[in-house]
PDB file of N, CA and C in Angstrom:
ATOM      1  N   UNK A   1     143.999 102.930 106.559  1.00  0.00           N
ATOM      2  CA  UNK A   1     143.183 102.043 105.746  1.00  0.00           C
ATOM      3  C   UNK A   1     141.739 102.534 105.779  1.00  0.00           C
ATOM      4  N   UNK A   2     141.020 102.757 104.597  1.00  0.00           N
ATOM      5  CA  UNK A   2     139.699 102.792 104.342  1.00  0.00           C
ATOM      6  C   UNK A   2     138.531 101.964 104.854  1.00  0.00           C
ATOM      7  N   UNK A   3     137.499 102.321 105.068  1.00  0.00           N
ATOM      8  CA  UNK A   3     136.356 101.408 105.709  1.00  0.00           C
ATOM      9  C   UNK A   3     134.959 101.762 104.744  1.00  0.00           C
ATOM     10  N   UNK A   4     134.698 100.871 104.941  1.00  0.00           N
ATOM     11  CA  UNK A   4     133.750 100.928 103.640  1.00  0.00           C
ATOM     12  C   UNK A   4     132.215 100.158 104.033  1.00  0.00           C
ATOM     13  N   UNK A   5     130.796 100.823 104.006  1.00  0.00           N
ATOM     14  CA  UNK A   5     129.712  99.971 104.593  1.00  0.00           C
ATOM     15  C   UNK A   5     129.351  98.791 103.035  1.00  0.00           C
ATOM     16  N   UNK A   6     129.150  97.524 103.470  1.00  0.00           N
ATOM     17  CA  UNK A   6     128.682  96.904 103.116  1.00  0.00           C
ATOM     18  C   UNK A   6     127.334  96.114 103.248  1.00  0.00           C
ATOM     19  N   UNK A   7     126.368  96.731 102.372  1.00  0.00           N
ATOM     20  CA  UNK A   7     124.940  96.422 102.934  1.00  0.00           C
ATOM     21  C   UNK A   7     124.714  95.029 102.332  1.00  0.00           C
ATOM     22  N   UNK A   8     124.196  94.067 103.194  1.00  0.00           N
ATOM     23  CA  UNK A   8     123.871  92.406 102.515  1.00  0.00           C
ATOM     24  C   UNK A   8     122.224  92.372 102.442  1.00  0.00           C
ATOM     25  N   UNK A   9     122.036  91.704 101.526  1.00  0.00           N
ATOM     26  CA  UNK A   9     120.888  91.278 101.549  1.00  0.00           C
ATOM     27  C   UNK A   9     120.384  89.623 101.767  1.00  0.00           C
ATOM     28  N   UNK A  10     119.286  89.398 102.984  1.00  0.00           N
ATOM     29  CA  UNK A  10     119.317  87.782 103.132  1.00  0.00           C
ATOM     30  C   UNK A  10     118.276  87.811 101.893  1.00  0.00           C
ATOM     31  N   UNK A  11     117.482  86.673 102.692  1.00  0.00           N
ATOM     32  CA  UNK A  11     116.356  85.809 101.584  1.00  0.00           C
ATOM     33  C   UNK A  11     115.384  86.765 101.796  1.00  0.00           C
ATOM     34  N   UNK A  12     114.700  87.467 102.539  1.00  0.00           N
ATOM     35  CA  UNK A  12     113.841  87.992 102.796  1.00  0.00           C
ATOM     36  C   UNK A  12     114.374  89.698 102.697  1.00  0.00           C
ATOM     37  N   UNK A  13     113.324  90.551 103.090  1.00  0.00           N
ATOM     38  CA  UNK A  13     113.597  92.105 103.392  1.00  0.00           C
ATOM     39  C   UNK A  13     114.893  92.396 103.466  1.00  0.00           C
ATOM     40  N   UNK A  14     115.163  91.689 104.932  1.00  0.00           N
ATOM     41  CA  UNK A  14     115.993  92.343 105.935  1.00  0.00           C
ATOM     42  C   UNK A  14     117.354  92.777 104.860  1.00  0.00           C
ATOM     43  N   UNK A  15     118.288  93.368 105.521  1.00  0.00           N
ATOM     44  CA  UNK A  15     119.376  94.213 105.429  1.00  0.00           C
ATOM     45  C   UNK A  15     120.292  94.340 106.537  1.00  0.00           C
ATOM     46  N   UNK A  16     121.808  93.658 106.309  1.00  0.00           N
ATOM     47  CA  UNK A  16     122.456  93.868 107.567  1.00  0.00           C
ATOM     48  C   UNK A  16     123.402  94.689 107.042  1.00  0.00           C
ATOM     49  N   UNK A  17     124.762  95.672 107.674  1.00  0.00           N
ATOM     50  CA  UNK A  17     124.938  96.759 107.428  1.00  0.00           C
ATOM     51  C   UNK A  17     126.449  96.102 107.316  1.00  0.00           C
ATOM     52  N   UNK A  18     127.174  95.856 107.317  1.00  0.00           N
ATOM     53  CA  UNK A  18     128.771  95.154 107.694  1.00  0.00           C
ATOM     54  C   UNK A  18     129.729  96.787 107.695  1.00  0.00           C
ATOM     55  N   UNK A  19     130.625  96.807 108.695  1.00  0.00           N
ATOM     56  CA  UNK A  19     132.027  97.737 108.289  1.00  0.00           C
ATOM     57  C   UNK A  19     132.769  97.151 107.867  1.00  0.00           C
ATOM     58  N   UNK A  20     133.620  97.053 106.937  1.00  0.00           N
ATOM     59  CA  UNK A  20     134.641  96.433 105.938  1.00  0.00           C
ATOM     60  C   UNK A  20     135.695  97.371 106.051  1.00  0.00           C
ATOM     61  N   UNK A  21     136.954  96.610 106.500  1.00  0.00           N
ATOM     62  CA  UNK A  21     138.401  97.555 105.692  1.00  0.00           C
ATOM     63  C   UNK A  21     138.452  97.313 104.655  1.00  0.00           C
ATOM     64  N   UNK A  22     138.726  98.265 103.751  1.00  0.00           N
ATOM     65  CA  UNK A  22     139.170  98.435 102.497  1.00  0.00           C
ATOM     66  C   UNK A  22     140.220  96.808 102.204  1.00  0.00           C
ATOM     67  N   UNK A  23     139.866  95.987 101.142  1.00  0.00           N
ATOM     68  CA  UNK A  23     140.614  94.804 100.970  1.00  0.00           C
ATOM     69  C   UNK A  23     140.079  93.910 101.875  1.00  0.00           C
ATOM     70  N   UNK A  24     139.275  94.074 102.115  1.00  0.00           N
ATOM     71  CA  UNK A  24     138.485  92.409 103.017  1.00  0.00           C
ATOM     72  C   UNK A  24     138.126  91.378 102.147  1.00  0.00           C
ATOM     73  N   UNK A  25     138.319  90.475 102.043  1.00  0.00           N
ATOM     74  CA  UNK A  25     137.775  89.519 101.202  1.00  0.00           C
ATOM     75  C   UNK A  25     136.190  89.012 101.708  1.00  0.00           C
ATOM     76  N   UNK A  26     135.435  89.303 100.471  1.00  0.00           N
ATOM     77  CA  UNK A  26     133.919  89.211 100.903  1.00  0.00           C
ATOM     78  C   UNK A  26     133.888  87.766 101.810  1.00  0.00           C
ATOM     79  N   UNK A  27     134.409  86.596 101.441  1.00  0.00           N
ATOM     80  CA  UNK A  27     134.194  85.079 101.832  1.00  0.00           C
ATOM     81  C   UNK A  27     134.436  85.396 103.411  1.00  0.00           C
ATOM     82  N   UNK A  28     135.467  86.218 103.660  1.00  0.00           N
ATOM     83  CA  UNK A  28     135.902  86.261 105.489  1.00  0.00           C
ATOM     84  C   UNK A  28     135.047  86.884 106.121  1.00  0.00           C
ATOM     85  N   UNK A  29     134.232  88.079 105.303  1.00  0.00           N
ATOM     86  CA  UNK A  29     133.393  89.314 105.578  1.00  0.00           C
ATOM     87  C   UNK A  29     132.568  88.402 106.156  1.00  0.00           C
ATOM     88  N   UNK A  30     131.769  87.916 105.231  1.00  0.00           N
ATOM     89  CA  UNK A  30     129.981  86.804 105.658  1.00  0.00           C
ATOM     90  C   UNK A  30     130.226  85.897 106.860  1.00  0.00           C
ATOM     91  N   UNK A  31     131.652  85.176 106.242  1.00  0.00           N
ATOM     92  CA  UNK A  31     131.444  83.640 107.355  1.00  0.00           C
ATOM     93  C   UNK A  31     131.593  84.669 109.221  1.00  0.00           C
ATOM     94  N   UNK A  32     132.774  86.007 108.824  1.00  0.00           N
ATOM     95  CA  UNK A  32     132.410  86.272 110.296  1.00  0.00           C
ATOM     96  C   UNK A  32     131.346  87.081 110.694  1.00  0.00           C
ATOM     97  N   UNK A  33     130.396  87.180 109.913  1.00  0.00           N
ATOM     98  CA  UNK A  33     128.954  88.125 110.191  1.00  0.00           C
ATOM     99  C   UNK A  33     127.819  87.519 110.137  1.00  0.00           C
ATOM    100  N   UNK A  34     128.478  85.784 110.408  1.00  0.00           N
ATOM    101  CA  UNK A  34     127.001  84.832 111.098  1.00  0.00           C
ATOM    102  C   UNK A  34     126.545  84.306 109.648  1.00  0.00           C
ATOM    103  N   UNK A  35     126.938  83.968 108.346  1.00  0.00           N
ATOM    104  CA  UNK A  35     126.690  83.457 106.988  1.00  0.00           C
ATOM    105  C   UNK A  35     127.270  82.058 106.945  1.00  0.00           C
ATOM    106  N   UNK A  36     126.882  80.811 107.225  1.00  0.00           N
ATOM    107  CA  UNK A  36     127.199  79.887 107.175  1.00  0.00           C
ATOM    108  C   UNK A  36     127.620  79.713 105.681  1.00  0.00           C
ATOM    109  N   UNK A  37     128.519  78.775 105.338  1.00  0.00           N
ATOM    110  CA  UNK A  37     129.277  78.361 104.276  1.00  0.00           C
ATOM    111  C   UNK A  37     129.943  77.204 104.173  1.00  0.00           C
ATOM    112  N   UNK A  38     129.591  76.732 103.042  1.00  0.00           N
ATOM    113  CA  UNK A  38     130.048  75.261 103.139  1.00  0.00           C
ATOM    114  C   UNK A  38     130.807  75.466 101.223  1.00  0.00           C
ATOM    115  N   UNK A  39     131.850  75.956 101.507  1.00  0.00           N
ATOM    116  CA  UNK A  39     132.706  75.704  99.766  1.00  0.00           C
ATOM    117  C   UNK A  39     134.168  75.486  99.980  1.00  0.00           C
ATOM    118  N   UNK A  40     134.858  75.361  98.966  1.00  0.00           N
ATOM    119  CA  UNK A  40     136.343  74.987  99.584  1.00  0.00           C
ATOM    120  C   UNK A  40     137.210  76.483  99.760  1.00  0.00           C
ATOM    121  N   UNK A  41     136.971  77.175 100.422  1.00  0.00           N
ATOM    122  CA  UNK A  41     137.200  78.106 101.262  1.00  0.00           C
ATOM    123  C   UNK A  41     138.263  78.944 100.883  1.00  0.00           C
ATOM    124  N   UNK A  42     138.061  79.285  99.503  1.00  0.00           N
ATOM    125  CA  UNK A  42     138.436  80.334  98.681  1.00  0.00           C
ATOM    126  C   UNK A  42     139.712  79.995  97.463  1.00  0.00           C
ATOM    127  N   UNK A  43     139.639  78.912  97.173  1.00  0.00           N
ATOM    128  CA  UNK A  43     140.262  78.194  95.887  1.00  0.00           C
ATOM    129  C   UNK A  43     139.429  79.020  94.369  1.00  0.00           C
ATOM    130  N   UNK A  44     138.129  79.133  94.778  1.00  0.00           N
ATOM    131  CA  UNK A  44     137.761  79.660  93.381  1.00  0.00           C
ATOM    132  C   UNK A  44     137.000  78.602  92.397  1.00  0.00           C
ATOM    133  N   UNK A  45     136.993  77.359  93.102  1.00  0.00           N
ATOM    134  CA  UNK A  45     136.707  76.385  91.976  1.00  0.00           C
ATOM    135  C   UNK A  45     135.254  75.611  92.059  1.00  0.00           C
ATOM    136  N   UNK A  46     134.340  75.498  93.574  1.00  0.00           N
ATOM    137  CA  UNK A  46     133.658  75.221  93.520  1.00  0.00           C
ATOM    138  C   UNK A  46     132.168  75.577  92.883  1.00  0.00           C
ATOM    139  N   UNK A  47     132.406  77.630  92.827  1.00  0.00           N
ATOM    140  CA  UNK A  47     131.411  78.035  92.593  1.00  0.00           C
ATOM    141  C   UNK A  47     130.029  78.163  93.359  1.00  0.00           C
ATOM    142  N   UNK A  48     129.845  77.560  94.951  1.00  0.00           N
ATOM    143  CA  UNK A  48     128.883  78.165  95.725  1.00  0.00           C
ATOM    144  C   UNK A  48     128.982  79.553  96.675  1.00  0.00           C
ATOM    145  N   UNK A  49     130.380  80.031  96.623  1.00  0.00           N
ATOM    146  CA  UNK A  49     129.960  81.210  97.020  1.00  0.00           C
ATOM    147  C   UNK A  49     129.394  82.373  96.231  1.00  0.00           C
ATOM    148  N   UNK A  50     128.677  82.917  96.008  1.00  0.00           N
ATOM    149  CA  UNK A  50     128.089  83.590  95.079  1.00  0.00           C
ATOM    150  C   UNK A  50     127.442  84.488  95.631  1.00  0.00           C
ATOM    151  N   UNK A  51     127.468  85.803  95.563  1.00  0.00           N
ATOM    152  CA  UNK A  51     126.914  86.900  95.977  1.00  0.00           C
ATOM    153  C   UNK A  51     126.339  87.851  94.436  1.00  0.00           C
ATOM    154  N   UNK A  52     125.489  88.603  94.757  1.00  0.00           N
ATOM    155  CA  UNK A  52     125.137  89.648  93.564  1.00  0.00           C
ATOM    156  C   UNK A  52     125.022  90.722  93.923  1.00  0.00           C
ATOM    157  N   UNK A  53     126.006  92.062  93.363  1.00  0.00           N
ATOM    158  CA  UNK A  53     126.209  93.221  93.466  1.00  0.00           C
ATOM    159  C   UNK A  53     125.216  93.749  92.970  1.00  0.00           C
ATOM    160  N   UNK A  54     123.778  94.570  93.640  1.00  0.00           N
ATOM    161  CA  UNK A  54     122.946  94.941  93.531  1.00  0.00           C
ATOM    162  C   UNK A  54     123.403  96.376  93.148  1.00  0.00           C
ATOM    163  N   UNK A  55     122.343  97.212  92.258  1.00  0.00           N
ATOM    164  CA  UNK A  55     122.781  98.682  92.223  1.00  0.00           C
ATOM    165  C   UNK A  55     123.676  99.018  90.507  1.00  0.00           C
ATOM    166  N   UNK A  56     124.199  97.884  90.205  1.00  0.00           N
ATOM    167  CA  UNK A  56     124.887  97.967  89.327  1.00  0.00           C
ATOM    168  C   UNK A  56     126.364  98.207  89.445  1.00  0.00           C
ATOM    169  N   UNK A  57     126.605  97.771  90.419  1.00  0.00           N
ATOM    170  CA  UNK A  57     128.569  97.989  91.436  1.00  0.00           C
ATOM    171  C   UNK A  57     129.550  96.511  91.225  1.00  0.00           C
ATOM    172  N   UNK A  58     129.227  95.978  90.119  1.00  0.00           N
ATOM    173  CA  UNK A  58     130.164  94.862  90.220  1.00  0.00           C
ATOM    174  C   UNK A  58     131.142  94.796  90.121  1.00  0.00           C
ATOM    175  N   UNK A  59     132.209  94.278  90.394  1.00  0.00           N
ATOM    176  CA  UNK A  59     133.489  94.725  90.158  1.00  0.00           C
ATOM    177  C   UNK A  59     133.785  93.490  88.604  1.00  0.00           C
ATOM    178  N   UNK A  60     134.952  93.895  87.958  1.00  0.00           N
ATOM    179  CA  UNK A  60     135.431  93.109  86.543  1.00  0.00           C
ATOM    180  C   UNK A  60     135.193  91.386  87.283  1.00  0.00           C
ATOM    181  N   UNK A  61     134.632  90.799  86.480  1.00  0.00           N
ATOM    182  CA  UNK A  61     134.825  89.739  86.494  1.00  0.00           C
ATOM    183  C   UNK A  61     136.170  88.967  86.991  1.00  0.00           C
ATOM    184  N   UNK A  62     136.648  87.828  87.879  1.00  0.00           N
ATOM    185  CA  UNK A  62     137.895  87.392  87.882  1.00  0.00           C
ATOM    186  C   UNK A  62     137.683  85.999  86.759  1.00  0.00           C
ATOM    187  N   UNK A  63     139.052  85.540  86.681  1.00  0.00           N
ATOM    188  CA  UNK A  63     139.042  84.290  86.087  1.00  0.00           C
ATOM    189  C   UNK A  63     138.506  82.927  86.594  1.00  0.00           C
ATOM    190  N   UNK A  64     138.313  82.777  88.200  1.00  0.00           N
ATOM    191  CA  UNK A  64     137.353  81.869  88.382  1.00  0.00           C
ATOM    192  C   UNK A  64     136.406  82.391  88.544  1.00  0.00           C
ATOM    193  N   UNK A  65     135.751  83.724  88.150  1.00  0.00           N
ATOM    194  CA  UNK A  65     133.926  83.809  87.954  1.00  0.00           C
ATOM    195  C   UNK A  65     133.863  82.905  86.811  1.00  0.00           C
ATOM    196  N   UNK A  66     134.596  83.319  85.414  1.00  0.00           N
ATOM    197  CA  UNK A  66     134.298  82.986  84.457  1.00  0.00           C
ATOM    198  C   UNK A  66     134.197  81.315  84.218  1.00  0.00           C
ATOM    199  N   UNK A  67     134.956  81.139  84.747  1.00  0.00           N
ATOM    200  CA  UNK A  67     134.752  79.096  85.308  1.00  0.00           C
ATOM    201  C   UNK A  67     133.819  78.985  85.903  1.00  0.00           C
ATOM    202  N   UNK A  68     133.357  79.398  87.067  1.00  0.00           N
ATOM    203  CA  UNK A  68     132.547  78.622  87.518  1.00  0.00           C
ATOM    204  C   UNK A  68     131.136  79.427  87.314  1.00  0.00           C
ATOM    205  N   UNK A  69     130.684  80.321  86.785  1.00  0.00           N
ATOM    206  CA  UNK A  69     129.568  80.988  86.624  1.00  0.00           C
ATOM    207  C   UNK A  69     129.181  81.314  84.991  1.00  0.00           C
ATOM    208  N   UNK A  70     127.860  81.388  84.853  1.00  0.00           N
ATOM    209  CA  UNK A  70     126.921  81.531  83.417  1.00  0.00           C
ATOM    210  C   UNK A  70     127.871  82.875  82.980  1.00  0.00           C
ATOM    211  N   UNK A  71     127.442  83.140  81.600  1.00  0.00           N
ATOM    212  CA  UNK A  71     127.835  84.257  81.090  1.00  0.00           C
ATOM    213  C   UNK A  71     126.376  85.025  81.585  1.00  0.00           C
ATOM    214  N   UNK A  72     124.937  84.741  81.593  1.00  0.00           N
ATOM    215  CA  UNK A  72     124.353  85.982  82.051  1.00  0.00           C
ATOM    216  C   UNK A  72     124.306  85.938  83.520  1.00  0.00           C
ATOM    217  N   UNK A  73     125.091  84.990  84.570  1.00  0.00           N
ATOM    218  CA  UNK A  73     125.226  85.165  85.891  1.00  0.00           C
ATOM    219  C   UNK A  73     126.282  86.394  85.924  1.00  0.00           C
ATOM    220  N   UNK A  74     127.312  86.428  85.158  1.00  0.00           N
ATOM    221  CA  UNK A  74     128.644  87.491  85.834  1.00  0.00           C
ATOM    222  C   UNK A  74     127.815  88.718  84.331  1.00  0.00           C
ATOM    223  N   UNK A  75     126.734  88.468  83.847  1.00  0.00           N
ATOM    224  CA  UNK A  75     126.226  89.972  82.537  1.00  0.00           C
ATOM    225  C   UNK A  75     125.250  90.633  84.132  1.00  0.00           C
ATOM    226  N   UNK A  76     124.536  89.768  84.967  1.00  0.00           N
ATOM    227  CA  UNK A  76     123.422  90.230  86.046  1.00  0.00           C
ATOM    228  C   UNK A  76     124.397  90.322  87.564  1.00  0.00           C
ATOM    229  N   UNK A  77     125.631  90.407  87.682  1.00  0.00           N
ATOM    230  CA  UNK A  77     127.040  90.858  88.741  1.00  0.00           C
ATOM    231  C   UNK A  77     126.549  90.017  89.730  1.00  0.00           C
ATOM    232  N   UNK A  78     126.656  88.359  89.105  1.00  0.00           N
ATOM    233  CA  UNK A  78     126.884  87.513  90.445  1.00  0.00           C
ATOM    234  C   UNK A  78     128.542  87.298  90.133  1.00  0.00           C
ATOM    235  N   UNK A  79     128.945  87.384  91.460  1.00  0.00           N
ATOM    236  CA  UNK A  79     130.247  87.074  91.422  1.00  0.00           C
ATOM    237  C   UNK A  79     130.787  85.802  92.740  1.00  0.00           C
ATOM    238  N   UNK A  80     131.864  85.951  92.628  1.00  0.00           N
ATOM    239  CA  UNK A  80     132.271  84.188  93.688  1.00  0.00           C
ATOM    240  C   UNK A  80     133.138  85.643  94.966  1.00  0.00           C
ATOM    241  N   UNK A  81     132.202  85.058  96.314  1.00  0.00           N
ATOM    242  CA  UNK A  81     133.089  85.979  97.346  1.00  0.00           C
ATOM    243  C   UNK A  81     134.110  85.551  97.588  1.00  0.00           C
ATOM    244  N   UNK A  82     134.769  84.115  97.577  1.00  0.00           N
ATOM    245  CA  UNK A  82     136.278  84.204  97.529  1.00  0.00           C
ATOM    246  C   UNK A  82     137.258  84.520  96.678  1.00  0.00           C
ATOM    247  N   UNK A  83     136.626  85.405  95.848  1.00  0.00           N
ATOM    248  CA  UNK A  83     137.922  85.790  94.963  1.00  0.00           C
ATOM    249  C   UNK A  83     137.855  87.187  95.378  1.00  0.00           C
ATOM    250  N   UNK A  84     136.955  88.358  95.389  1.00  0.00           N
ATOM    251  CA  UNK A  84     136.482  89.389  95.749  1.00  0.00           C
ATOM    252  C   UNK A  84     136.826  90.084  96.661  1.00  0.00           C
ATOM    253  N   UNK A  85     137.154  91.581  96.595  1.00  0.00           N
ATOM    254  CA  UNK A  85     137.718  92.167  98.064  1.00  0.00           C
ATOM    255  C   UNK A  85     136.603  93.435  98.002  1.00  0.00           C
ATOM    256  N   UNK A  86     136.766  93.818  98.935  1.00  0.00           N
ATOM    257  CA  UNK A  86     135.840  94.779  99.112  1.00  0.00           C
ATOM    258  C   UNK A  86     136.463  96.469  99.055  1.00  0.00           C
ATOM    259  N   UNK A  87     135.893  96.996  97.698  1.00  0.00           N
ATOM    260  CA  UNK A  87     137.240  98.241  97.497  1.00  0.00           C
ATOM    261  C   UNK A  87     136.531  99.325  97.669  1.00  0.00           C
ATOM    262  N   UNK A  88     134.975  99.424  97.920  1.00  0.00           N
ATOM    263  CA  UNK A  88     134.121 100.321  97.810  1.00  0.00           C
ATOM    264  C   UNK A  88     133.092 100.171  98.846  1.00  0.00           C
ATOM    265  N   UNK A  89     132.038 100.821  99.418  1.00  0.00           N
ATOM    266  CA  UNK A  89     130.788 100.856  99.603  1.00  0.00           C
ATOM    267  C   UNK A  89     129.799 100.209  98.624  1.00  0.00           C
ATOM    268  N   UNK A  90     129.015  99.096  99.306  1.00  0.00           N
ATOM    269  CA  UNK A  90     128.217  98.919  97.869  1.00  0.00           C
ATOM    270  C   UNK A  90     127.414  97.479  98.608  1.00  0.00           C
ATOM    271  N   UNK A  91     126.505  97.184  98.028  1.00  0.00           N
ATOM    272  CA  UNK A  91     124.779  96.390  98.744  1.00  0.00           C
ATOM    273  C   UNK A  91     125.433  94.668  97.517  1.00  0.00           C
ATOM    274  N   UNK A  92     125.058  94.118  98.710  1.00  0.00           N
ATOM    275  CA  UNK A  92     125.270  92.499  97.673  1.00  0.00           C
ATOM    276  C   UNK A  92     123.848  91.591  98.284  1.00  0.00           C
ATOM    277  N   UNK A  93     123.146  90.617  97.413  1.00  0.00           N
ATOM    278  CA  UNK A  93     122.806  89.798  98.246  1.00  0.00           C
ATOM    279  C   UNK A  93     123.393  88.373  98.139  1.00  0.00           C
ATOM    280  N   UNK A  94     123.625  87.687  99.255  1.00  0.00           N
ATOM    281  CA  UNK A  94     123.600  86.650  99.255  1.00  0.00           C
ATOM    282  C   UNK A  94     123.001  85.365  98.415  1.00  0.00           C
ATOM    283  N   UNK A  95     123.768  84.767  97.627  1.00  0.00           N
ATOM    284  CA  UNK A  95     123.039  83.235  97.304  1.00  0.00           C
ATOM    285  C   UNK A  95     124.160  82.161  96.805  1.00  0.00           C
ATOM    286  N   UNK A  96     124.389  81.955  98.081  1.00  0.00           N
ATOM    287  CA  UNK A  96     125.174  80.884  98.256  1.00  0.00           C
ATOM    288  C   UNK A  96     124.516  79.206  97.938  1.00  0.00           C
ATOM    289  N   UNK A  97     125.195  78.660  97.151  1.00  0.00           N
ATOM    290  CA  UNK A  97     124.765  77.499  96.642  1.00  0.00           C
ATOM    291  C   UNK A  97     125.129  76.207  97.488  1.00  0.00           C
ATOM    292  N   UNK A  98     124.135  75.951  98.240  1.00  0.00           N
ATOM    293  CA  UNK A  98     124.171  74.101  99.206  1.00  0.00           C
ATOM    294  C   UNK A  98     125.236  73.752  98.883  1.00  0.00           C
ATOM    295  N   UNK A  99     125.677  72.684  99.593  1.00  0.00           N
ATOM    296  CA  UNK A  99     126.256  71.378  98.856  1.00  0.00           C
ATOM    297  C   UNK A  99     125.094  70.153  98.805  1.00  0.00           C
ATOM    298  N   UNK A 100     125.113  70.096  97.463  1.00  0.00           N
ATOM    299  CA  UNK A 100     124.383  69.060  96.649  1.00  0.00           C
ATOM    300  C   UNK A 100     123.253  69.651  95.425  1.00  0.00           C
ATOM    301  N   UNK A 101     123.639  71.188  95.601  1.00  0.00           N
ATOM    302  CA  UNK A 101     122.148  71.501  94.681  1.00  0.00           C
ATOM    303  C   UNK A 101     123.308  71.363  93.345  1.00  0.00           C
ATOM    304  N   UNK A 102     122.331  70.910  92.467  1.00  0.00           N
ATOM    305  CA  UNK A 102     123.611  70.876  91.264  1.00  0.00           C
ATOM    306  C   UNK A 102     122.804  72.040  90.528  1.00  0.00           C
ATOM    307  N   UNK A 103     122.879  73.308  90.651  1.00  0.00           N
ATOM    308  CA  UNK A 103     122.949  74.896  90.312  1.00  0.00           C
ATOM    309  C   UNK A 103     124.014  75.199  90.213  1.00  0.00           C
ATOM    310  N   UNK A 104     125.164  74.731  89.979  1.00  0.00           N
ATOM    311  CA  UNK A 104     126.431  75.267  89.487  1.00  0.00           C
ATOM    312  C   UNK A 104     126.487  75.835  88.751  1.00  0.00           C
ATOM    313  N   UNK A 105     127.394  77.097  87.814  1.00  0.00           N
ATOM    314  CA  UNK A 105     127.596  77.502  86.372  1.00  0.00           C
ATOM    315  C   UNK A 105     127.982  76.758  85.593  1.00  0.00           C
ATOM    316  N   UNK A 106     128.084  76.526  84.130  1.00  0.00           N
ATOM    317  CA  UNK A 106     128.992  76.185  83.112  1.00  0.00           C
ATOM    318  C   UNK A 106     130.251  77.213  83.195  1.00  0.00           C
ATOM    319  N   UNK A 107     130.338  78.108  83.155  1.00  0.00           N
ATOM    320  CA  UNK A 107     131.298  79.140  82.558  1.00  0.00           C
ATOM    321  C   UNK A 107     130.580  79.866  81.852  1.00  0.00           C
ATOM    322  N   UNK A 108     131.476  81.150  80.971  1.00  0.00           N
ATOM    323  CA  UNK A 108     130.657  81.658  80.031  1.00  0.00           C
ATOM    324  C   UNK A 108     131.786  81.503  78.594  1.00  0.00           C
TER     325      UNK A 108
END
């Protein structure tokens, strides 16, 4: 199995580095690399996990991006980390949505 670096980005500068096997699901990646999370834990439907593939590396849209995220959120590669696996090397940052901010998507 493949290993793959995954660079995160928080709120600020910093940069943490993650090793990923090939097929990790981003949602398992964060919560075990100290990323608190509060969504229904990879159903697809709430729409606060949300990461953005920096660099221009997004992978195709899934069918719950398109539910729960803008059409220029998944045109600028925010995507939902519980649907997401990790098939490559490639930089995301973080922006995971509270529970209670009503910043949800429409869809597109």
């Amino acid at each position: 199995m493949s290993e793959y670096e995954v660079t995160v980005r928080g709120g600020g500068k910093e940069e943490k580095r993650i090793q990923a096997p090939s097929g990790a699901l981003f949602l398992q990646l964060l919560k075990g690399n100290g990323y608190p999370l509060v969504c229904c834990n990879g159903k697809g439907g709430c729409g606060r996990c949300r990461i953005r593939f920096v660099d221009g590396d997004a992978p195709r849209p899934a069918p719950s991006d398109k539910n729960a995220l803008t059409a220029r959120d998944l045109e600028e590669g925010v995507r939902l980390a519980c649907v997401h696996r990790v098939e490559r090397s490639c930089r995301i940052r973080v922006e995971f949505v509270p529970p209670g901010e009503k910043d949800i998507g429409e869809g597109g």
